[in-house]
Protein backbone atom coordinates (compact mmCIF):
# COMPACT_ATOMS: atom_id res chain seq x y z
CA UNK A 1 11.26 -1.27 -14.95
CA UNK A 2 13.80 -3.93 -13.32
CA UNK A 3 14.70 -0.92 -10.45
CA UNK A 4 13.23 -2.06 -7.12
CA UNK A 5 14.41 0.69 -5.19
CA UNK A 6 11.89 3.45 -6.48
CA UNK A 7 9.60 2.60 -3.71
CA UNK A 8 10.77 2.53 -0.36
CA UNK A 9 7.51 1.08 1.21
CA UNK A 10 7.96 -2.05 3.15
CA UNK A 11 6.32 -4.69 5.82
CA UNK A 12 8.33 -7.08 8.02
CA UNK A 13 5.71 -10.29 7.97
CA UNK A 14 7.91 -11.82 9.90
CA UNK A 15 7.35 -9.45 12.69
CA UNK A 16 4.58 -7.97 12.15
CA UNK A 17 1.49 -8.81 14.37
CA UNK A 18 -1.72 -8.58 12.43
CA UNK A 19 -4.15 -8.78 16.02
CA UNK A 20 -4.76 -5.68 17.12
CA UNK A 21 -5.72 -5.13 12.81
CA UNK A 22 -7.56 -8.22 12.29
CA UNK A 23 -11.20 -6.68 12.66
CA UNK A 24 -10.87 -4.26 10.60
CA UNK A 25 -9.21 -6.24 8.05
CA UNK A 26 -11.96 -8.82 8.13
CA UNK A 27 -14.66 -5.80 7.88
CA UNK A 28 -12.63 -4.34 4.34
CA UNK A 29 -12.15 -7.58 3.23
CA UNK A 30 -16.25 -8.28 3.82
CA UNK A 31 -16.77 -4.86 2.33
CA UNK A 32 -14.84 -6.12 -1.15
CA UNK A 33 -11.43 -4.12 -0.53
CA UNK A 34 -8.92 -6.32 -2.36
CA UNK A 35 -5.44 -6.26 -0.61
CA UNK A 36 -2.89 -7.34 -3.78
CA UNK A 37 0.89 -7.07 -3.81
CA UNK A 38 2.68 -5.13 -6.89
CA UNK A 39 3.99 -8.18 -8.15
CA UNK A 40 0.48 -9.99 -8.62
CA UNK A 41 -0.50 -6.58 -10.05
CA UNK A 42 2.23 -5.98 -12.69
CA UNK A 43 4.70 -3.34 -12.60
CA UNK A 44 3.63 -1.24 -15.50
CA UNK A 45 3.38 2.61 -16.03
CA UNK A 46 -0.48 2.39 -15.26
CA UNK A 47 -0.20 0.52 -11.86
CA UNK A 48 2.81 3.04 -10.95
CA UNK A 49 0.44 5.91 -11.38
CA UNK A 50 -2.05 4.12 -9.34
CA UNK A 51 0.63 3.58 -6.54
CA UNK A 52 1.03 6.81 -6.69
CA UNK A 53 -2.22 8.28 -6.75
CA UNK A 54 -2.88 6.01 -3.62
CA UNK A 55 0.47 7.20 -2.23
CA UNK A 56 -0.43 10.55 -2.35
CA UNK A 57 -4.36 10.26 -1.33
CA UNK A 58 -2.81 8.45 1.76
CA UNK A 59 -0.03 11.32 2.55
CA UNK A 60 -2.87 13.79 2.99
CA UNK A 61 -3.33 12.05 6.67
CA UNK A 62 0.59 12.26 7.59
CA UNK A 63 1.19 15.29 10.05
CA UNK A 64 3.90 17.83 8.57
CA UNK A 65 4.51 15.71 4.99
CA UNK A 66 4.14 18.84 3.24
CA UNK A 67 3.29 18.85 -0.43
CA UNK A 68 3.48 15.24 -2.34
């Protein structure tokens, strides 16, 4: 599973100001919401299924996605 293009998903840290997001970080993080990358998680058939179980819990909330 060497293809990095099957998920498009992507965050500019460079750019990307985390202030206006910080509280409610800190409150998830308090809460025990891990935040991982896929890398530290293993790209495996199991974690791809989770992705995209998450992926498509998450679409629900996207105006006009239509059916995932």
């Amino acid at each position: 599973m060497a293809d990095d293009d099957w998920c498009k998903l992507s965050l500019d840290l460079e750019s990307f100001d985390e202030t206006p997001f910080r509280a409610t970080l800190e409150g998830h993080l308090a809460a025990g919401l891990r935040f991982e990358d896929f890398t530290h998680l293993g790209d495996s058939n199991e974690n791809r299924r989770r992705l995209h179980e998450l992926n498509k819990a998450c679409s629900r909330d996207i105006p006009n996605r239509g059916e995932f």
